[in-house]
PDB file of N, CA and C in Angstrom:
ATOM      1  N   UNK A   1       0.863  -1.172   0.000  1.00  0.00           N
ATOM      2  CA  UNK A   1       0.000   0.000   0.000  1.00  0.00           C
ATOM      3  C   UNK A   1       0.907   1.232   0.000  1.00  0.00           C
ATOM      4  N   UNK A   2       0.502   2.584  -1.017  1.00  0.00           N
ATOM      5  CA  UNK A   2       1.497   3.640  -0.574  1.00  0.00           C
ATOM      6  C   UNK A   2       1.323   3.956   0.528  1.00  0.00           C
ATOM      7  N   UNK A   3       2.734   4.618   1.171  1.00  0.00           N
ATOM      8  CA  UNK A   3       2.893   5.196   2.312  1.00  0.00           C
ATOM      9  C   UNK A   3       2.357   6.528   2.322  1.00  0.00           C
ATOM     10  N   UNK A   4       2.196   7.243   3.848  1.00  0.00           N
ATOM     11  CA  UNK A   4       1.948   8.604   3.601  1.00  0.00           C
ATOM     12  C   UNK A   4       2.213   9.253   3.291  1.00  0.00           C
ATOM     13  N   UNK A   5       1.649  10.413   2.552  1.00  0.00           N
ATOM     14  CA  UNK A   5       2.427  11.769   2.339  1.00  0.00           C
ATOM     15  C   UNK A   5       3.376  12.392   3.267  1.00  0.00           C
ATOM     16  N   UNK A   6       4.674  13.152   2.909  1.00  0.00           N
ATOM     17  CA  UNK A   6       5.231  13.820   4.243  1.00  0.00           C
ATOM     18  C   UNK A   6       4.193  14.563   5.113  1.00  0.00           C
ATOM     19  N   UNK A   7       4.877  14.681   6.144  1.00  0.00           N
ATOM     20  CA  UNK A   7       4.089  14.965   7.480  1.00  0.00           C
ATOM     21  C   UNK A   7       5.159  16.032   7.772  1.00  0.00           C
ATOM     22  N   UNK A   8       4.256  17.574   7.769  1.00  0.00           N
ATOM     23  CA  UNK A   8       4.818  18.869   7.714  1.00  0.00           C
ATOM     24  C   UNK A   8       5.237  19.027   8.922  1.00  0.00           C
ATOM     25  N   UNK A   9       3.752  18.890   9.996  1.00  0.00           N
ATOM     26  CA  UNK A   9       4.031  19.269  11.873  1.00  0.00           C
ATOM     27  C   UNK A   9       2.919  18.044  12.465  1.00  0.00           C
ATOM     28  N   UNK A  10       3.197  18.056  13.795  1.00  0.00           N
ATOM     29  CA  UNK A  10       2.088  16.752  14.392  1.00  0.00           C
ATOM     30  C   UNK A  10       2.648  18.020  16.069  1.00  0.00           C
ATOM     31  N   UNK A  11       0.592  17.976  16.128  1.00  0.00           N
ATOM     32  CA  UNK A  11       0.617  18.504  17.426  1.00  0.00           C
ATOM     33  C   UNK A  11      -0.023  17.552  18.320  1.00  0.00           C
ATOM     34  N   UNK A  12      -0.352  17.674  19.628  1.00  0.00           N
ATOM     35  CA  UNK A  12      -1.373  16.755  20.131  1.00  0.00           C
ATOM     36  C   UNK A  12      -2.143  17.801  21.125  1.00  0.00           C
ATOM     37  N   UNK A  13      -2.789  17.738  20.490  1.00  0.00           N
ATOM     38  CA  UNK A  13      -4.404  18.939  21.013  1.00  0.00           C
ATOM     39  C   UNK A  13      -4.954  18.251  22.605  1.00  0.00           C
ATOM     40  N   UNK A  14      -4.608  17.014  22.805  1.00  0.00           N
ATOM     41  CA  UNK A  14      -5.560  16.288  24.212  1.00  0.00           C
ATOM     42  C   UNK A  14      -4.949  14.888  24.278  1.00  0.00           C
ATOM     43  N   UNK A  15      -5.103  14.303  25.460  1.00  0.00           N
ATOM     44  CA  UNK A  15      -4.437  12.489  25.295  1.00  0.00           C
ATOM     45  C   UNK A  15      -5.227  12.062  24.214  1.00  0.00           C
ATOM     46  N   UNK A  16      -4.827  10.959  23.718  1.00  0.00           N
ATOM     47  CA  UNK A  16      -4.790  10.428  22.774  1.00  0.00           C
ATOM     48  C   UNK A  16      -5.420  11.130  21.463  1.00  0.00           C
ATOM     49  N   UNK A  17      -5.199  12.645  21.049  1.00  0.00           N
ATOM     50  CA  UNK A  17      -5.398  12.658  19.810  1.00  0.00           C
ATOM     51  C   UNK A  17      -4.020  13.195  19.487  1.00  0.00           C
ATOM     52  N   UNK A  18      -4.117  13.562  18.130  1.00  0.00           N
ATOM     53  CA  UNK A  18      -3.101  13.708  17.400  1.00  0.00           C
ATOM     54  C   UNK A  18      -3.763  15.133  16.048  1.00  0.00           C
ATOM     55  N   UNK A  19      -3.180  15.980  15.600  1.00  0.00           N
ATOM     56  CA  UNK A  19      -3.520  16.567  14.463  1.00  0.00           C
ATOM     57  C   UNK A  19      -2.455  16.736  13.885  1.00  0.00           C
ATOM     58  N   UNK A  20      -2.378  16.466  12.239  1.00  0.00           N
ATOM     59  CA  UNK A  20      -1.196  16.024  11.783  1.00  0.00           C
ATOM     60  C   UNK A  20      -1.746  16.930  10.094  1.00  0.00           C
ATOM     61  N   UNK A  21      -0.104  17.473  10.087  1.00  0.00           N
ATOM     62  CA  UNK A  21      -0.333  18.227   8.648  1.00  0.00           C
ATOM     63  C   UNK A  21       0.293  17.613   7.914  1.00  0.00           C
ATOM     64  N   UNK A  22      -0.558  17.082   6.845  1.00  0.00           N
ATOM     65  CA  UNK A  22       0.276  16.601   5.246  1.00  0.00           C
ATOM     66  C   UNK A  22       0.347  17.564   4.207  1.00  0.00           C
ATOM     67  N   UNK A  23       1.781  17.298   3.489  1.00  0.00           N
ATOM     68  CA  UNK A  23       1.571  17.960   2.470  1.00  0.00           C
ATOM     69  C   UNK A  23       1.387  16.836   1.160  1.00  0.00           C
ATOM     70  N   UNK A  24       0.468  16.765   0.134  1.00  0.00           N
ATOM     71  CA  UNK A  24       0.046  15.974  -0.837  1.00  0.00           C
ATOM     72  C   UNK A  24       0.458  16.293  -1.931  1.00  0.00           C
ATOM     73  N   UNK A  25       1.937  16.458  -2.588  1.00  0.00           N
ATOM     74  CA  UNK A  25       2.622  16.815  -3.753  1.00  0.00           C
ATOM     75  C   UNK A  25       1.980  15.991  -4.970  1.00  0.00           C
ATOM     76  N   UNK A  26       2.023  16.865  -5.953  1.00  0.00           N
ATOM     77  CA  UNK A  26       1.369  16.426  -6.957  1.00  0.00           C
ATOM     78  C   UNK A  26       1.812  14.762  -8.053  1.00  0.00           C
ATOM     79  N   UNK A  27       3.348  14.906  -7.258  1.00  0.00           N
ATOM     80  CA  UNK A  27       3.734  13.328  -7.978  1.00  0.00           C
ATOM     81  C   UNK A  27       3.574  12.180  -6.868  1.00  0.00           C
ATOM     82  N   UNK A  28       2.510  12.699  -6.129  1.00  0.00           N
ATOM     83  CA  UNK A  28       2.312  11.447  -4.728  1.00  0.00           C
ATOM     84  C   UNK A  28       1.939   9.907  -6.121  1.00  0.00           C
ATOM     85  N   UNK A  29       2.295   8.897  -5.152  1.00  0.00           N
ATOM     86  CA  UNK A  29       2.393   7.614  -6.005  1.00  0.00           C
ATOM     87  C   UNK A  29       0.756   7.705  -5.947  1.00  0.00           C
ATOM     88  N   UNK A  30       0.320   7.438  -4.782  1.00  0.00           N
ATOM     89  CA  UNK A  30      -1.583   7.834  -4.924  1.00  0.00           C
ATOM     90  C   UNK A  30      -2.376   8.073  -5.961  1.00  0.00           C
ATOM     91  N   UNK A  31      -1.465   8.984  -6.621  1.00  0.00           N
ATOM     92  CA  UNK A  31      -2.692   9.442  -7.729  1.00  0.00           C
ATOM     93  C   UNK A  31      -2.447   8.875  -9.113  1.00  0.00           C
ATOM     94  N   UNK A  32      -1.732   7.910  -9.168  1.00  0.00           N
ATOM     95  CA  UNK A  32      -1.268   6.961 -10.361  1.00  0.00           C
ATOM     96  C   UNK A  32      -2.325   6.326 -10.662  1.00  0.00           C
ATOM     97  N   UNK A  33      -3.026   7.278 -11.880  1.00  0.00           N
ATOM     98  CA  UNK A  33      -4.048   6.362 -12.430  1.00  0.00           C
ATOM     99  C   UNK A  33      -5.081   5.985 -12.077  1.00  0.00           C
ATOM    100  N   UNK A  34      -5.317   6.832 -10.582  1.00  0.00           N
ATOM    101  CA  UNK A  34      -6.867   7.307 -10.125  1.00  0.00           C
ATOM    102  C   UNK A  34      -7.203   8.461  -9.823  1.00  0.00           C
ATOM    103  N   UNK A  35      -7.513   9.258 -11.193  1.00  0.00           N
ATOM    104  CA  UNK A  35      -8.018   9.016 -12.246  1.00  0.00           C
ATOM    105  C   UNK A  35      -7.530   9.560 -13.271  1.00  0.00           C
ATOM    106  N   UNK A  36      -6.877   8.889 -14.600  1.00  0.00           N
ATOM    107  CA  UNK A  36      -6.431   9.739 -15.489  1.00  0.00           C
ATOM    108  C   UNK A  36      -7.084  10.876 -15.804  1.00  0.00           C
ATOM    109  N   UNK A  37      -6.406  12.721 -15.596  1.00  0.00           N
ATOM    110  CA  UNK A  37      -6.805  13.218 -16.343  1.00  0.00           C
ATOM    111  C   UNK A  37      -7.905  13.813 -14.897  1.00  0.00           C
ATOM    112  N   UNK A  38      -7.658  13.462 -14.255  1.00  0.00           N
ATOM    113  CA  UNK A  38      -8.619  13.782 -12.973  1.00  0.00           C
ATOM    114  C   UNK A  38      -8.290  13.497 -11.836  1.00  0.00           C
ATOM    115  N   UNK A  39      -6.682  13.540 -11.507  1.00  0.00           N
ATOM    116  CA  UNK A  39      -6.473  12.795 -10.467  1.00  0.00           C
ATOM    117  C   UNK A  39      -7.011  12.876  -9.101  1.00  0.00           C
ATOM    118  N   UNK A  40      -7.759  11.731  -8.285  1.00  0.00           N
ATOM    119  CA  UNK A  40      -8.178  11.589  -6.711  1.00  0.00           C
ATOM    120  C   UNK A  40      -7.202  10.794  -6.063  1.00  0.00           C
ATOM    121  N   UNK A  41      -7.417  11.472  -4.252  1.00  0.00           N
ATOM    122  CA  UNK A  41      -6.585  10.452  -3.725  1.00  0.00           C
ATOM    123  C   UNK A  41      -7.671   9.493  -3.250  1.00  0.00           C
ATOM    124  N   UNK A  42      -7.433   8.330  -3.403  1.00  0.00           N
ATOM    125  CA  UNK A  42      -8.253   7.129  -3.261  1.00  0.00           C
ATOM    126  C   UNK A  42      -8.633   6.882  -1.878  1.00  0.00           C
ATOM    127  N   UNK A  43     -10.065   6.554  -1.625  1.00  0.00           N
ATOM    128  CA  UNK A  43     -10.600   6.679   0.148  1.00  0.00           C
ATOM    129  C   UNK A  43      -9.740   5.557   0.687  1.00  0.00           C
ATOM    130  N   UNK A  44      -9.570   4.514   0.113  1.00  0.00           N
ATOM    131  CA  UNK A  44      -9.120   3.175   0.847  1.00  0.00           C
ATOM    132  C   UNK A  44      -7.484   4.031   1.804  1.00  0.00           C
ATOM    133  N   UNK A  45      -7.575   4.641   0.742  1.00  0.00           N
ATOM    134  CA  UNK A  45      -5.339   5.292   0.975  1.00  0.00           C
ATOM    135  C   UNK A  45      -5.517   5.897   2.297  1.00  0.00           C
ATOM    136  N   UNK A  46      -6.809   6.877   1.977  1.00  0.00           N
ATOM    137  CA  UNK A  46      -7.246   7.745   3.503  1.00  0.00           C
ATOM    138  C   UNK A  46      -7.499   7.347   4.548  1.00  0.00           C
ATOM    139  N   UNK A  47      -7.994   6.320   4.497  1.00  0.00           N
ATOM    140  CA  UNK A  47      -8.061   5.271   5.414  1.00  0.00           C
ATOM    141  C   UNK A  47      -6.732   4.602   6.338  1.00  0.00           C
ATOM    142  N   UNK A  48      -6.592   4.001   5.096  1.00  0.00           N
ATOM    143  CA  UNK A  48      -5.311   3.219   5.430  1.00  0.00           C
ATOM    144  C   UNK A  48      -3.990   4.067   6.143  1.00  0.00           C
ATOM    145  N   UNK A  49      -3.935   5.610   5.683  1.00  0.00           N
ATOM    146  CA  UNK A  49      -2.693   6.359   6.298  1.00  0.00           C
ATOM    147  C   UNK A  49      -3.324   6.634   7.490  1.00  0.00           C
ATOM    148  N   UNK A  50      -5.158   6.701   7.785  1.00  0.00           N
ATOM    149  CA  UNK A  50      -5.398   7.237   9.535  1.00  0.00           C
ATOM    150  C   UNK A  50      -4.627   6.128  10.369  1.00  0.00           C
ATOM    151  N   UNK A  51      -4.991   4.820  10.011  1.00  0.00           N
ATOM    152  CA  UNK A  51      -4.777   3.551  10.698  1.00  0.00           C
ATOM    153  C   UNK A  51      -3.195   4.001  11.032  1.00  0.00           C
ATOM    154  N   UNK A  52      -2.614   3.800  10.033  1.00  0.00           N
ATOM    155  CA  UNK A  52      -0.774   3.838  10.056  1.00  0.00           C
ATOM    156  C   UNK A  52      -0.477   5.369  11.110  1.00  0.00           C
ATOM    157  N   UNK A  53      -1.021   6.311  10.543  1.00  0.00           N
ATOM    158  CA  UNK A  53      -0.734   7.558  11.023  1.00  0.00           C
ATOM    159  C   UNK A  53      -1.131   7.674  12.999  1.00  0.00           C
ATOM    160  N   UNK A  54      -2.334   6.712  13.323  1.00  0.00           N
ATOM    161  CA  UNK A  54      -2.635   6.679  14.226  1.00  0.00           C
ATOM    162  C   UNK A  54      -1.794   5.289  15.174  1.00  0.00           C
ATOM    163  N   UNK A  55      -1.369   4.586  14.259  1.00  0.00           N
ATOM    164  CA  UNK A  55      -0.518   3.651  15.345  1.00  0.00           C
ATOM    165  C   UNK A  55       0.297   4.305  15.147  1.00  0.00           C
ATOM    166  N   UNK A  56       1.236   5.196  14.848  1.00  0.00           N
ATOM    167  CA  UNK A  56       3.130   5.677  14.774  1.00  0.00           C
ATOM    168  C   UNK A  56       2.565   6.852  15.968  1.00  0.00           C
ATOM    169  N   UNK A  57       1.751   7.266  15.472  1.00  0.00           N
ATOM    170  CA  UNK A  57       1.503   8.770  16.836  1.00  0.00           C
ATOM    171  C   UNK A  57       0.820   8.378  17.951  1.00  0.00           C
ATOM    172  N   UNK A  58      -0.131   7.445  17.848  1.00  0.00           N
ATOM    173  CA  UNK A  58      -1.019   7.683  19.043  1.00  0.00           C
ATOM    174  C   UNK A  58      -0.463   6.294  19.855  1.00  0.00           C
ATOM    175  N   UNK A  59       0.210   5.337  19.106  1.00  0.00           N
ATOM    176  CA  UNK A  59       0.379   3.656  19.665  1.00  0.00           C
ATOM    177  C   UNK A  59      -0.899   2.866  20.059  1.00  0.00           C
ATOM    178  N   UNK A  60      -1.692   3.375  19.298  1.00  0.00           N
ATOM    179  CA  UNK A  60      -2.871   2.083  19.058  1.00  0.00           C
ATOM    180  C   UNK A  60      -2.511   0.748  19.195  1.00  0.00           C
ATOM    181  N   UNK A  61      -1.335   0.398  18.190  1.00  0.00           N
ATOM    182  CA  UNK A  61      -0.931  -0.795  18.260  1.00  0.00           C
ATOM    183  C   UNK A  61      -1.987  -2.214  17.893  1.00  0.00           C
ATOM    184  N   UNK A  62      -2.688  -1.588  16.667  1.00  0.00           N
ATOM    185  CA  UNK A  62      -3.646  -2.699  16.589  1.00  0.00           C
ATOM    186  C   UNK A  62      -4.462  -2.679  14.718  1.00  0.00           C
ATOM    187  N   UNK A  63      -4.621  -3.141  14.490  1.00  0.00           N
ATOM    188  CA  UNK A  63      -5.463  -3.314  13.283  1.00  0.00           C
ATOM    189  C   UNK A  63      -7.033  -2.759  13.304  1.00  0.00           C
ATOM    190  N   UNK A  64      -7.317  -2.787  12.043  1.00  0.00           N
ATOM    191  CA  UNK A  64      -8.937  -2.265  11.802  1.00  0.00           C
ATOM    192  C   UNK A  64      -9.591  -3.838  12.096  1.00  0.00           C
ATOM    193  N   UNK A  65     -10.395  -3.951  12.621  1.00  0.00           N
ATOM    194  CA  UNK A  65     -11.199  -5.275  12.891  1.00  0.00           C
ATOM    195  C   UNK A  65     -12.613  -5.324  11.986  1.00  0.00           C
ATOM    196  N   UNK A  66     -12.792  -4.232  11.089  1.00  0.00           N
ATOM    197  CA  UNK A  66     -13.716  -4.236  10.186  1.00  0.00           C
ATOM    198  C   UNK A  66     -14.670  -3.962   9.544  1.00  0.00           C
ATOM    199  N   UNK A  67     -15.132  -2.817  11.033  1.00  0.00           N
ATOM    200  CA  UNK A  67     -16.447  -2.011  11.157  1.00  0.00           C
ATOM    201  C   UNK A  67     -15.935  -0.865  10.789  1.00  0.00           C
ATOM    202  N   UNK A  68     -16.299  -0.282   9.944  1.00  0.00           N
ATOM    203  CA  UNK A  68     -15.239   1.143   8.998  1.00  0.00           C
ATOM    204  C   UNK A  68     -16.935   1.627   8.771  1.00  0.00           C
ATOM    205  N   UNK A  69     -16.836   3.244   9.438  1.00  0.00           N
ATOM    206  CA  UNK A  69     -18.128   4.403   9.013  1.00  0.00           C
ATOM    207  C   UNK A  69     -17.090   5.256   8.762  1.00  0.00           C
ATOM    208  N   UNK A  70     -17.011   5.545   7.164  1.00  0.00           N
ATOM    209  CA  UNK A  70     -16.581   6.377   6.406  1.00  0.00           C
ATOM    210  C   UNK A  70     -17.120   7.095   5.983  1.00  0.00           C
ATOM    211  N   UNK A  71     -17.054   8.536   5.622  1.00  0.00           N
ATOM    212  CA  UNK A  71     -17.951   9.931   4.874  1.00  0.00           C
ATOM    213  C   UNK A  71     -17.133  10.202   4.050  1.00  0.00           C
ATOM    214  N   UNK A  72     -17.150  10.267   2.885  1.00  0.00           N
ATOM    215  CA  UNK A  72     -16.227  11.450   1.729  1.00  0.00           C
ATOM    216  C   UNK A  72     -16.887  12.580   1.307  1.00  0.00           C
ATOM    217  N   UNK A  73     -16.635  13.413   1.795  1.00  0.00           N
ATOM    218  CA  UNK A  73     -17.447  14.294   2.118  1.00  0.00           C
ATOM    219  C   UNK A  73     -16.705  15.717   0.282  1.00  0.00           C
ATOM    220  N   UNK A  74     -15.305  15.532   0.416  1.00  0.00           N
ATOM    221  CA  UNK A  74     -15.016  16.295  -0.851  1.00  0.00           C
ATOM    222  C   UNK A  74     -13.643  15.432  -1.863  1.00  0.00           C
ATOM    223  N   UNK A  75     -13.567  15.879  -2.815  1.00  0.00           N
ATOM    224  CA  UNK A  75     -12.698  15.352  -3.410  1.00  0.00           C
ATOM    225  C   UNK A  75     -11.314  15.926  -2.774  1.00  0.00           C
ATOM    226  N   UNK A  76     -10.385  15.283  -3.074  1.00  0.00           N
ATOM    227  CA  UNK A  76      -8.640  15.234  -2.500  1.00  0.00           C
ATOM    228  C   UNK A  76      -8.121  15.359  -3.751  1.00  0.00           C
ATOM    229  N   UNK A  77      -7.879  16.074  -4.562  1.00  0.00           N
ATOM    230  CA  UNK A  77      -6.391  16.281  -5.826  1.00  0.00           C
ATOM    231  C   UNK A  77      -5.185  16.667  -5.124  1.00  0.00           C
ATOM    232  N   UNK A  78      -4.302  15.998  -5.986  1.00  0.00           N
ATOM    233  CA  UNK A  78      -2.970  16.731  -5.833  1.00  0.00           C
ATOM    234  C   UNK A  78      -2.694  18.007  -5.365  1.00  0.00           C
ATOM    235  N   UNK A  79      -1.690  18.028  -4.990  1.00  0.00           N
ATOM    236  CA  UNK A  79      -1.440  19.535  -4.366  1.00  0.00           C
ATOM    237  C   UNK A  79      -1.808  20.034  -3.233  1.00  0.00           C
ATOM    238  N   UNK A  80      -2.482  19.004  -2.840  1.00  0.00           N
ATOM    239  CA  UNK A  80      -3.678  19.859  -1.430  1.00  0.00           C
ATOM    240  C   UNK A  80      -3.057  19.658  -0.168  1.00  0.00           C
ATOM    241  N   UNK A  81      -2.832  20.736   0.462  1.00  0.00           N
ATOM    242  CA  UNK A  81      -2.730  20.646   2.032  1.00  0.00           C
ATOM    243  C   UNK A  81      -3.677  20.339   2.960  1.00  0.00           C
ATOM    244  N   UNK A  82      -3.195  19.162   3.603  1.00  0.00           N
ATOM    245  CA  UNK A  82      -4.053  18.801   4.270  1.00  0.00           C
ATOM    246  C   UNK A  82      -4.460  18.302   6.224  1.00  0.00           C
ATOM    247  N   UNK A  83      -4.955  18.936   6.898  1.00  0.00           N
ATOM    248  CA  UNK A  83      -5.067  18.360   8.357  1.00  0.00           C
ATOM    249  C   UNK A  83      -5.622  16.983   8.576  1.00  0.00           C
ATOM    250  N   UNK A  84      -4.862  16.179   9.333  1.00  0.00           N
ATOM    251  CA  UNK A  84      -5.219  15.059   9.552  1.00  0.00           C
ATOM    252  C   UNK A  84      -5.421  14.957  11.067  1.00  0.00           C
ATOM    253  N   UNK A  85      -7.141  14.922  11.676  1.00  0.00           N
ATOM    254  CA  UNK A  85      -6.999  14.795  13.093  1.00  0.00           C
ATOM    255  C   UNK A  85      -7.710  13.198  13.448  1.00  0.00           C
ATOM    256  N   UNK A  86      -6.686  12.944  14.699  1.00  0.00           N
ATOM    257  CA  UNK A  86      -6.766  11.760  14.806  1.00  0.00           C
ATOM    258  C   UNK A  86      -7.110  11.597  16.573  1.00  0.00           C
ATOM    259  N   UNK A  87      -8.008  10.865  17.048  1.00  0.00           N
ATOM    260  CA  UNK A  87      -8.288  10.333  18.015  1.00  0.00           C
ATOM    261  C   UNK A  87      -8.916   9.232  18.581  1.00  0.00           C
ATOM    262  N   UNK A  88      -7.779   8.604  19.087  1.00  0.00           N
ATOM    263  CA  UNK A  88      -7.967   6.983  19.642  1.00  0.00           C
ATOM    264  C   UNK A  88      -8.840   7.332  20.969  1.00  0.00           C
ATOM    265  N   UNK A  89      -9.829   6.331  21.106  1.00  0.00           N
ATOM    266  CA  UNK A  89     -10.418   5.889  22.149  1.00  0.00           C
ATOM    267  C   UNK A  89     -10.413   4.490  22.946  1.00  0.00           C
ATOM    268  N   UNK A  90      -9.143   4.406  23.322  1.00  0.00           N
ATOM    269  CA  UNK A  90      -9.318   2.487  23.999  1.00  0.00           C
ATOM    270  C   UNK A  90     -10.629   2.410  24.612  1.00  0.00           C
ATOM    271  N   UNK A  91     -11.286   2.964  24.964  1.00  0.00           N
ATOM    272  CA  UNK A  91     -12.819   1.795  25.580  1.00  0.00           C
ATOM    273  C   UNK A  91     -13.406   1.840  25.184  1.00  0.00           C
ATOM    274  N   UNK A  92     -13.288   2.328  24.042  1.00  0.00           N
ATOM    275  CA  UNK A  92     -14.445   1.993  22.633  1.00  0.00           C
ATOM    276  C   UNK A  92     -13.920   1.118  21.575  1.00  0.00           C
ATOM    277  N   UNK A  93     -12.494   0.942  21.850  1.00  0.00           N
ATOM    278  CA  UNK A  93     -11.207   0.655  20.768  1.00  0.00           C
ATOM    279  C   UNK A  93     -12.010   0.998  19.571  1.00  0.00           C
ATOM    280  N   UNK A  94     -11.431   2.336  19.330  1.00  0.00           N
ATOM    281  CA  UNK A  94     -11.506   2.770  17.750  1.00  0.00           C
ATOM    282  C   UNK A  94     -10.638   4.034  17.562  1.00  0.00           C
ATOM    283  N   UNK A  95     -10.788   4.278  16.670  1.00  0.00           N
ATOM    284  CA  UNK A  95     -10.071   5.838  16.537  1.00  0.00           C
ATOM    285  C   UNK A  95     -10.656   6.229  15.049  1.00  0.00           C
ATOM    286  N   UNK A  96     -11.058   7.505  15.429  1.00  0.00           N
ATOM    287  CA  UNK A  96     -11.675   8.324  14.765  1.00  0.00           C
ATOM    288  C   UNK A  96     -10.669   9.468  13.653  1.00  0.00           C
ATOM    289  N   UNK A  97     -10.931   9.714  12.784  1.00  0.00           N
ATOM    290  CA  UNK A  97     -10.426  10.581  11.867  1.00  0.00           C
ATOM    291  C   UNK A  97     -10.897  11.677  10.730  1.00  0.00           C
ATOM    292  N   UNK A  98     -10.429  12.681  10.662  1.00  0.00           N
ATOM    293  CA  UNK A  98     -10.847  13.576   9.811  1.00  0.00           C
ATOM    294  C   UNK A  98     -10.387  14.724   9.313  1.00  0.00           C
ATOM    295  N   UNK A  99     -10.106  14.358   7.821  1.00  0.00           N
ATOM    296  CA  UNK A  99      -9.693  14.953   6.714  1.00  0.00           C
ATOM    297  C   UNK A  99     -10.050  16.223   6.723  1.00  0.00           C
ATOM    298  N   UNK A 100      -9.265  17.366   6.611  1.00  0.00           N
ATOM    299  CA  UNK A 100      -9.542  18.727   6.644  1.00  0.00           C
ATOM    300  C   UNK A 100      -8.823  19.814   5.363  1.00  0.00           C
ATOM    301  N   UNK A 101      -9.440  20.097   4.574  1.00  0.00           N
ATOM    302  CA  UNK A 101      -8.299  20.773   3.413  1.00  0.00           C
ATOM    303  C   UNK A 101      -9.368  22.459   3.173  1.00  0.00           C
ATOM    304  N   UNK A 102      -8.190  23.403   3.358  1.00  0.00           N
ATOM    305  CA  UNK A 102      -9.121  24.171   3.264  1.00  0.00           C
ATOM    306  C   UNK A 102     -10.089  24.947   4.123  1.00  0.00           C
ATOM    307  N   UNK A 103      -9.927  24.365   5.661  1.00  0.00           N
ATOM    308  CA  UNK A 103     -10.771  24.300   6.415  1.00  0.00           C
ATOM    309  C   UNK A 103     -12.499  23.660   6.763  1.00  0.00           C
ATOM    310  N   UNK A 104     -12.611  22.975   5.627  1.00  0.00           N
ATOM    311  CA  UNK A 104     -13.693  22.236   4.969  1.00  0.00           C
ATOM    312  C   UNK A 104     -13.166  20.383   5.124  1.00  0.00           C
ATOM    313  N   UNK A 105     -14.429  19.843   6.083  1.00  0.00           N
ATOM    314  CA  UNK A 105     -14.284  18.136   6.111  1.00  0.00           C
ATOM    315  C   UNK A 105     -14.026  17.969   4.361  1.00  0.00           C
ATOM    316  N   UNK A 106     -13.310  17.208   4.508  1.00  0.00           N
ATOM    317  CA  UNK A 106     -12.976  16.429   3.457  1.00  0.00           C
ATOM    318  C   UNK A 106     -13.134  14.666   3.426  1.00  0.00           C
ATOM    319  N   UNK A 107     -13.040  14.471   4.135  1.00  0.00           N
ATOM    320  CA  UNK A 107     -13.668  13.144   4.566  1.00  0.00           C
ATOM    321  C   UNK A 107     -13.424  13.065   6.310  1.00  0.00           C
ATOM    322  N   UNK A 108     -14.226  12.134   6.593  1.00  0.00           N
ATOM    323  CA  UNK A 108     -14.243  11.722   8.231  1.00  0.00           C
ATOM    324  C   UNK A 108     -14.309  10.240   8.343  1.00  0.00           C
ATOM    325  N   UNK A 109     -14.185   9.890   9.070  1.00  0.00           N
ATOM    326  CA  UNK A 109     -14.434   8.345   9.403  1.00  0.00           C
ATOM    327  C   UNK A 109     -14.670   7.621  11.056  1.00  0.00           C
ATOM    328  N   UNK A 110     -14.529   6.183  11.361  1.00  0.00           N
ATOM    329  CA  UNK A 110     -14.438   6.013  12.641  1.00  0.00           C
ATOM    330  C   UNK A 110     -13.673   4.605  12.325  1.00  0.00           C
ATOM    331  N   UNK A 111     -13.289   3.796  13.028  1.00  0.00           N
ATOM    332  CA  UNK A 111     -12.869   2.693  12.440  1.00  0.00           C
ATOM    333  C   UNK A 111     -12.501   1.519  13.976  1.00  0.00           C
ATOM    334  N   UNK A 112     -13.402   0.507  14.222  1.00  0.00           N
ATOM    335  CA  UNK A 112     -13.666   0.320  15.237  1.00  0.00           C
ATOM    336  C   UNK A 112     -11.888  -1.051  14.978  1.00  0.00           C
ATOM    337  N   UNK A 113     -11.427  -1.101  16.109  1.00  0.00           N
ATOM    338  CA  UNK A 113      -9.768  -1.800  16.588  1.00  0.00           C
ATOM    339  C   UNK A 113      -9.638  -2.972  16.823  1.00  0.00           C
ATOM    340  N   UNK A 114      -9.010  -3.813  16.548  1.00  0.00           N
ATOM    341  CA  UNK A 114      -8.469  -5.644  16.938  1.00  0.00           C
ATOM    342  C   UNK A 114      -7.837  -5.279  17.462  1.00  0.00           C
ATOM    343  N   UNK A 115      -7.980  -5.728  18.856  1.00  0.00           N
ATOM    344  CA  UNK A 115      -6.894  -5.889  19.599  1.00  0.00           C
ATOM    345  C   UNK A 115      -6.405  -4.503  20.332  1.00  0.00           C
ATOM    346  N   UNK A 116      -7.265  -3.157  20.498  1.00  0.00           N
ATOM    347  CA  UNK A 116      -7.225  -2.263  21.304  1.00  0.00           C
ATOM    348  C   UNK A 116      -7.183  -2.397  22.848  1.00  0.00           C
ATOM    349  N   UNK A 117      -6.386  -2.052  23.452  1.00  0.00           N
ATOM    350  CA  UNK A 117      -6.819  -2.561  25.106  1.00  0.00           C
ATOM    351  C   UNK A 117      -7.976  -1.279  25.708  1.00  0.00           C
ATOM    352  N   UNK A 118      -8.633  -2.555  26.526  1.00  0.00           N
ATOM    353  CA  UNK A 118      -9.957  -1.339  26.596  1.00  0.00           C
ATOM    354  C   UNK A 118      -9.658  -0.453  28.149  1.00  0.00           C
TER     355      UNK A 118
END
């Protein structure tokens, strides 16, 4: 799976969250061919970098177990700066995320944890 975009600054607003700035350069591997001529960054990717982005910062230390409530709320092209806020909840084991470009959701999600300690 590609890796994340560089990661500009990472603050932490409260225990266990995280808000994290990407920058999304226009030759990100991501946009190879989704979509020629229109390039998006693909939801699965958005996904997949909260998960990664949230075990390296927050130490989740655990996998998606399967229950994924996702919103795409705007499109992601190249070039876009973007906030990534992230907050784990062990006694819910999940961690929550949401895409910010612009100051406008760009997508949100929740993504319930294997193996979170509660």
């Amino acid at each position: 799976m590609t890796a994340p975009p560089p990661v500009r600054a990472v603050s932490r607003p409260a225990p266990g969250s995280a808000l994290v700035l990407l920058d999304l350069p226009a030759d990100h591997p991501a946009f190879a061919g989704h979509f020629p001529g229109r390039p998006v960054l693909p939801g699965v990717l958005q996904t997949h970098w909260a998960l990664a982005l949230g075990d390296e910062l927050l130490g989740t230390g655990c996998r998606a177990a399967g229950d994924f409530q996702v919103k795409f709320r705007r499109v992601i092209g190249p070039g876009a700066g973007l906030e990534l806020h992230l907050h784990h909840d062990a006694d819910r084991r999940s961690l929550t995320f949401e895409y910010r470009q612009d100051g406008e959701t760009a997508a949100q999600g929740r993504v319930r944890l294997d193996g979170a300690a509660p």
